[in-house]
N, C-alpha and C. Protein backbone atom coordinates (compact mmCIF):
# COMPACT_ATOMS: atom_id res chain seq x y z
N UNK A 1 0.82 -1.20 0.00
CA UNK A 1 0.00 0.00 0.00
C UNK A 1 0.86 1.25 0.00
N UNK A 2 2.03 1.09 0.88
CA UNK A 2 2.82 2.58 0.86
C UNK A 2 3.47 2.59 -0.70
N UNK A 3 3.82 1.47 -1.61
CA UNK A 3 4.01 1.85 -2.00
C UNK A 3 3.34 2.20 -3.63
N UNK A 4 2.35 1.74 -3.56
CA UNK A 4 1.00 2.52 -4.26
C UNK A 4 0.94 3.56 -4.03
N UNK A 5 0.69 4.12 -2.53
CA UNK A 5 0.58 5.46 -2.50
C UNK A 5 1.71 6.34 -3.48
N UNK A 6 3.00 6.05 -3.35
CA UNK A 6 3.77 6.38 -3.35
C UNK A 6 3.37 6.75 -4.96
N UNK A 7 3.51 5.57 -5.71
CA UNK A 7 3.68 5.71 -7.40
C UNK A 7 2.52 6.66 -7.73
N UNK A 8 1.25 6.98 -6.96
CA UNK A 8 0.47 7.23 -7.31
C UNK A 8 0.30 8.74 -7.14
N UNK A 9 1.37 9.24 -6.28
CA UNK A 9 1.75 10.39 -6.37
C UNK A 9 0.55 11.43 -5.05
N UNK A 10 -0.34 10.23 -4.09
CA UNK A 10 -1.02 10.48 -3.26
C UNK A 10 -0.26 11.51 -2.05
N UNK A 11 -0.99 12.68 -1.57
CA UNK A 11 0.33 13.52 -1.03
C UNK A 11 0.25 12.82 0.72
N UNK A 12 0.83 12.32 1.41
CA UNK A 12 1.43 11.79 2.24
C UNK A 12 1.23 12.61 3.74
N UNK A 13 1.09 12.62 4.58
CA UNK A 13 -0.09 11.51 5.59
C UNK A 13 -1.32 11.38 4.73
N UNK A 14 -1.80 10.42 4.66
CA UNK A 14 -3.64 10.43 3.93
C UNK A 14 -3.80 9.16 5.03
N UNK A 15 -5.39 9.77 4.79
CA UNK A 15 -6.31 8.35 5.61
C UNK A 15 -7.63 7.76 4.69
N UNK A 16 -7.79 6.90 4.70
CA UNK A 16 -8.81 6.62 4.11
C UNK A 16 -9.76 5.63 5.11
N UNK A 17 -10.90 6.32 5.23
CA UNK A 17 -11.69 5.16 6.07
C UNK A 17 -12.89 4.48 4.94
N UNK A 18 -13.40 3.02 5.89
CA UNK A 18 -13.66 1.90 5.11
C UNK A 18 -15.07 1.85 5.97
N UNK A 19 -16.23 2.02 5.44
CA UNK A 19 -17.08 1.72 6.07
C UNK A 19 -17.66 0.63 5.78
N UNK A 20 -17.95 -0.58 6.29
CA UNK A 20 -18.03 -2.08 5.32
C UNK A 20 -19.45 -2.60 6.28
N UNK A 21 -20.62 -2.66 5.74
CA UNK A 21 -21.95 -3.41 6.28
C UNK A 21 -21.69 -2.76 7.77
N UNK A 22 -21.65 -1.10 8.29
CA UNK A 22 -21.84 -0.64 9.75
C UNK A 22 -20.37 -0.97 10.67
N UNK A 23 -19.34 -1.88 9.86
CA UNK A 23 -18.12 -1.48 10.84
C UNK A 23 -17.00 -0.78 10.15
N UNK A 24 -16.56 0.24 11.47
CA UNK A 24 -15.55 0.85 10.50
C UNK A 24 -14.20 0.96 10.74
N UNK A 25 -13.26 1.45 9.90
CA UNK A 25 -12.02 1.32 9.51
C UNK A 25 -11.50 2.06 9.15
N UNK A 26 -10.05 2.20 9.68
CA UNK A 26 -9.05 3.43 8.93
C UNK A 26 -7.78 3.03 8.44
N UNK A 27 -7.40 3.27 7.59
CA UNK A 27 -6.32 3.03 6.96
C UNK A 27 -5.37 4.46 6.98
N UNK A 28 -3.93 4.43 7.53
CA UNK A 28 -3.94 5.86 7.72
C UNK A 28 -2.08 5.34 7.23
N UNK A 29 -2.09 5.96 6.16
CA UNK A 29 -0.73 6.23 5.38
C UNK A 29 0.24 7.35 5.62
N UNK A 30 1.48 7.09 6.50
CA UNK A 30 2.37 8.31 6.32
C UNK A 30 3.58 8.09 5.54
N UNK A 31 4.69 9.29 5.33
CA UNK A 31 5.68 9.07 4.27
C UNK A 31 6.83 7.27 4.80
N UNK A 32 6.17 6.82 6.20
CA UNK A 32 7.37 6.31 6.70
C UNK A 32 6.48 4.66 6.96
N UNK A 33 5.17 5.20 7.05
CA UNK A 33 4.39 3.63 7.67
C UNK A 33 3.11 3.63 7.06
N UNK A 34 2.68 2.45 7.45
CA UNK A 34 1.00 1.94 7.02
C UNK A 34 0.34 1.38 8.59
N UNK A 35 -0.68 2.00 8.55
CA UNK A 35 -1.42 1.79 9.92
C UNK A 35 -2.74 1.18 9.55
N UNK A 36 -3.57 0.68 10.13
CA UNK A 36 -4.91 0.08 9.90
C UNK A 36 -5.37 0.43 11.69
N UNK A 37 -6.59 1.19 11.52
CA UNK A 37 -7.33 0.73 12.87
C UNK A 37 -8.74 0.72 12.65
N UNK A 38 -9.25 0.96 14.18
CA UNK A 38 -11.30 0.22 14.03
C UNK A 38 -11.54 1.49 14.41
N UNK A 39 -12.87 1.18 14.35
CA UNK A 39 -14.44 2.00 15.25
C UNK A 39 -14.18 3.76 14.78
N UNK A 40 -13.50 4.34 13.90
CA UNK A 40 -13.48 5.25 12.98
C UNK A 40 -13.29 5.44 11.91
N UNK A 41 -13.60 6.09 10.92
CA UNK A 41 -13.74 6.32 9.83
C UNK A 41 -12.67 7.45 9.08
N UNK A 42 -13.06 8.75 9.69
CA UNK A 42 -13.11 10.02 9.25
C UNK A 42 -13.91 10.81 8.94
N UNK A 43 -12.89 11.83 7.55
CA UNK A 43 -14.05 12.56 6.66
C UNK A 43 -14.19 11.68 5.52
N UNK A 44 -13.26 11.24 4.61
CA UNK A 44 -12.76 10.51 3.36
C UNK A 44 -13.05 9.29 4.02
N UNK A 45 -13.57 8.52 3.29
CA UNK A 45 -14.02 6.87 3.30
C UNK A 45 -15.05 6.36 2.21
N UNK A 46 -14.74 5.15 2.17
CA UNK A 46 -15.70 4.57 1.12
C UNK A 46 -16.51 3.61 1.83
N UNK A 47 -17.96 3.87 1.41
CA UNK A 47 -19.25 2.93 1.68
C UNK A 47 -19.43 1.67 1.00
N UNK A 48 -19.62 0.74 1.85
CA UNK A 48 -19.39 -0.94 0.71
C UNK A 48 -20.12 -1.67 1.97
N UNK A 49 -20.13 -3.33 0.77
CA UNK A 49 -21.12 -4.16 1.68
C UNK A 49 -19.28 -5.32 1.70
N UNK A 50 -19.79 -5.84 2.38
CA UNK A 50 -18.58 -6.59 2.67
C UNK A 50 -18.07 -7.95 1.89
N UNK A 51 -19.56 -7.69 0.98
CA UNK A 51 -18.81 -8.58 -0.90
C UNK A 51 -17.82 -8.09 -1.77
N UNK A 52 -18.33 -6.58 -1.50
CA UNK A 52 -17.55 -5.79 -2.19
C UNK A 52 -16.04 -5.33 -1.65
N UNK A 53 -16.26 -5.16 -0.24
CA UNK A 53 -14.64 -4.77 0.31
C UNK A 53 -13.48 -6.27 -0.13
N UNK A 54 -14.19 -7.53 -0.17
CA UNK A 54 -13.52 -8.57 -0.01
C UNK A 54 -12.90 -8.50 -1.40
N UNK A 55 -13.76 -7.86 -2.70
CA UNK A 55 -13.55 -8.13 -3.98
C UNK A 55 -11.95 -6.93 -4.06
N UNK A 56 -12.40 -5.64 -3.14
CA UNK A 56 -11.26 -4.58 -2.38
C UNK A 56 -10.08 -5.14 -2.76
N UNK A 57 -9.91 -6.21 -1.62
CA UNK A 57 -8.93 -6.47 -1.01
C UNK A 57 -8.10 -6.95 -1.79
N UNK A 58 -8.64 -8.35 -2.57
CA UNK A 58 -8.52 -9.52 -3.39
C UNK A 58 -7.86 -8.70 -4.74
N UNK A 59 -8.35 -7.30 -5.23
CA UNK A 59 -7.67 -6.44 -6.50
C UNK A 59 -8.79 -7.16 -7.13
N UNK A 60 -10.05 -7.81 -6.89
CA UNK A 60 -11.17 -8.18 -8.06
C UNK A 60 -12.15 -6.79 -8.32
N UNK A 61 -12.22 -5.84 -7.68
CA UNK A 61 -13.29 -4.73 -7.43
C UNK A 61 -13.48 -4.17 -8.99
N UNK A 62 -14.36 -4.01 -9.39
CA UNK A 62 -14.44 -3.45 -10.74
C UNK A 62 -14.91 -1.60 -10.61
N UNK A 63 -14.02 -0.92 -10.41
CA UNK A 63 -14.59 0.29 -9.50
C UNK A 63 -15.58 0.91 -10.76
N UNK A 64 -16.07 0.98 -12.03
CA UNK A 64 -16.74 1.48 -12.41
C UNK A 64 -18.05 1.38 -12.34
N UNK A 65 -18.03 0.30 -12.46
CA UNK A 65 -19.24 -0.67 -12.22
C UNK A 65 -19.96 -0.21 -10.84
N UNK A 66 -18.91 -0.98 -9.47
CA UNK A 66 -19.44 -0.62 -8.52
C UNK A 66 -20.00 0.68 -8.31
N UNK A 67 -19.05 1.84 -8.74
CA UNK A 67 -19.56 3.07 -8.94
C UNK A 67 -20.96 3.13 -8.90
N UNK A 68 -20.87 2.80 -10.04
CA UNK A 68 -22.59 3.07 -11.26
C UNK A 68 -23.87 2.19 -10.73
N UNK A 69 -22.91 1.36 -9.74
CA UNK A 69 -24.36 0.25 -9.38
C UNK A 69 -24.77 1.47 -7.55
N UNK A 70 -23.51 1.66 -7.24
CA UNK A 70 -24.23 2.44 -5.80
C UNK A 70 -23.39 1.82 -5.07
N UNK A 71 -22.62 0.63 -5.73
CA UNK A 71 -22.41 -0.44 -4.57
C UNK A 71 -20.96 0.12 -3.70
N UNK A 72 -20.55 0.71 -3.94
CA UNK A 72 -19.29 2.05 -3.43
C UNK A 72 -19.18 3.41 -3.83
N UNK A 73 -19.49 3.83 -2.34
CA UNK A 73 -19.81 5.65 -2.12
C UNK A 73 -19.09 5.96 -1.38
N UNK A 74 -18.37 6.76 -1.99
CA UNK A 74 -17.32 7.65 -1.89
C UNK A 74 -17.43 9.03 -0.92
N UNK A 75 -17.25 9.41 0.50
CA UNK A 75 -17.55 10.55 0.88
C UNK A 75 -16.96 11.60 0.14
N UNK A 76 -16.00 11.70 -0.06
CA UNK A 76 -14.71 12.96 -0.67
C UNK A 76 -14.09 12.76 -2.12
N UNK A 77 -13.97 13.35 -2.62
CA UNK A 77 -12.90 12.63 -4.04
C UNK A 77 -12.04 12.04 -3.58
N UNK A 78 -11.49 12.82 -2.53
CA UNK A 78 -10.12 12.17 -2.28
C UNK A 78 -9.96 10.91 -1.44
N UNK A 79 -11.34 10.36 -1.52
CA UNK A 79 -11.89 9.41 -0.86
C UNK A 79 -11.72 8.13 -1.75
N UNK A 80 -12.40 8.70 -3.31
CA UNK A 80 -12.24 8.04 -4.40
C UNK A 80 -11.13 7.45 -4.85
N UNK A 81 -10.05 8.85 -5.01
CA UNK A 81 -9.04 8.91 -5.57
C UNK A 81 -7.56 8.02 -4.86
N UNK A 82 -8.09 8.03 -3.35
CA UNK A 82 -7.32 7.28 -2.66
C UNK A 82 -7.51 5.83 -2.90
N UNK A 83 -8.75 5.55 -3.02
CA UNK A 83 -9.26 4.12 -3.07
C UNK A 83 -8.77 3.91 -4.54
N UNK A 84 -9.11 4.69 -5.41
CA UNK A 84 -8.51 3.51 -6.80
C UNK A 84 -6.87 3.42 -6.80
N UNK A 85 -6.22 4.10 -6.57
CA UNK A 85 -4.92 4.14 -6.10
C UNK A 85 -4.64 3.23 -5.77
N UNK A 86 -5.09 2.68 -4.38
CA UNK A 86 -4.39 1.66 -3.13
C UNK A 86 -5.08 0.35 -3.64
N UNK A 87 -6.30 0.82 -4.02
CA UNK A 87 -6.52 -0.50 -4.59
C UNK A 87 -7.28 -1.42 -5.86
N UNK A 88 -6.08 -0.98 -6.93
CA UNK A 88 -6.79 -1.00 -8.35
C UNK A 88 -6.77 -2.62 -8.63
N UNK A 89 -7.53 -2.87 -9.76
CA UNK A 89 -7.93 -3.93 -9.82
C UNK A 89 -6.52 -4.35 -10.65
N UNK A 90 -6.43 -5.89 -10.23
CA UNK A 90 -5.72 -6.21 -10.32
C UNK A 90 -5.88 -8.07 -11.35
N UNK A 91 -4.77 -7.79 -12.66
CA UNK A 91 -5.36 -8.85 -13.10
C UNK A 91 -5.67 -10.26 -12.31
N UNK A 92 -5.73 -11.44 -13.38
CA UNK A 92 -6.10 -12.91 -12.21
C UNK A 92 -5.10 -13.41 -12.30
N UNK A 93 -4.22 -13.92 -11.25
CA UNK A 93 -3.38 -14.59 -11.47
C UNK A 93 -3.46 -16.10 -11.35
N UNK A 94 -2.70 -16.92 -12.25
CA UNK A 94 -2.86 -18.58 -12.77
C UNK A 94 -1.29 -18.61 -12.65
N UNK A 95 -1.69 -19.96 -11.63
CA UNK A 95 -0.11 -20.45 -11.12
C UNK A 95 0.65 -20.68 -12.69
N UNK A 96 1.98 -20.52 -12.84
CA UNK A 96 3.19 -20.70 -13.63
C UNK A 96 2.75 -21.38 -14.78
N UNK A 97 2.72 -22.64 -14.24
CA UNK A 97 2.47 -24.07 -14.88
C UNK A 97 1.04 -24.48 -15.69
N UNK A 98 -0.34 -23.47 -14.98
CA UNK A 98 -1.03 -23.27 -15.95
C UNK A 98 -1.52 -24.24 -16.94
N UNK A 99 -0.69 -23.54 -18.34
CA UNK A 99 -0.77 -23.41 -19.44
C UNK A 99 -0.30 -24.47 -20.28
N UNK A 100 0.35 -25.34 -19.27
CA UNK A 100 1.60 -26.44 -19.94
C UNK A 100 0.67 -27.47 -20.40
N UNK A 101 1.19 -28.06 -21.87
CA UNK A 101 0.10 -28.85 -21.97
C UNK A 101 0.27 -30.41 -21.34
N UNK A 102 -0.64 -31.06 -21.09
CA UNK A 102 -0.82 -32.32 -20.50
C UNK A 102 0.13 -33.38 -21.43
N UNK A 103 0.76 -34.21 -20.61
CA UNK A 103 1.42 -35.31 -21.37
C UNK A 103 0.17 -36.68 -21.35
N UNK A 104 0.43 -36.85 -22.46
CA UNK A 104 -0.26 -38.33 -23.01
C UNK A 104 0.23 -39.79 -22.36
């Protein structure tokens, strides 16, 4: 995450809180550490059900979509802007070997 923030050019302390199905969360980024705590939010945070934070986490979140469906609300831009940052979707990954074809 710090160093997402980092590439992403996010300006440094930021917090982002996580409001997920009524519990909440802070994620609070400085130039030196990554913190996570409970039972606050902030001003900046994103609204989600806890299908969606998991999809978050995982880099499956399709943020346009969710957008457009309601299913993540954004208090602040920088609420937004933090969240696609830290946590953009991310392709699927398939172990190495995959692809190899089967021996006969």
């Amino acid at each position: 995450l710090h160093r997402r923030a980092q590439t992403a050019g996010l300006a440094r302390p930021i917090e982002l809180g996580m409001l997920v199905d009524g519990q909440k969360y802070r994620l609070a980024i400085t130039p030196d550490d990554v913190a996570v705590a409970g039972r606050s939010i902030g001003r900046s945070y994103l609204r989600m059900n806890v299908a969606d934070f998991t999809r978050l986490l995982l880099g499956h979140l399709d943020w346009d979509e969710a957008l457009a469906d309601g299913r993540v609300e954004p208090s602040t831009n920088i609420a937004l802007v933090a969240g696609r940052a830290l946590f953009p979707k991310l392709p699927l990954w398939l172990p190495p070997l995959e692809n190899l074809p089967a021996r006969e």
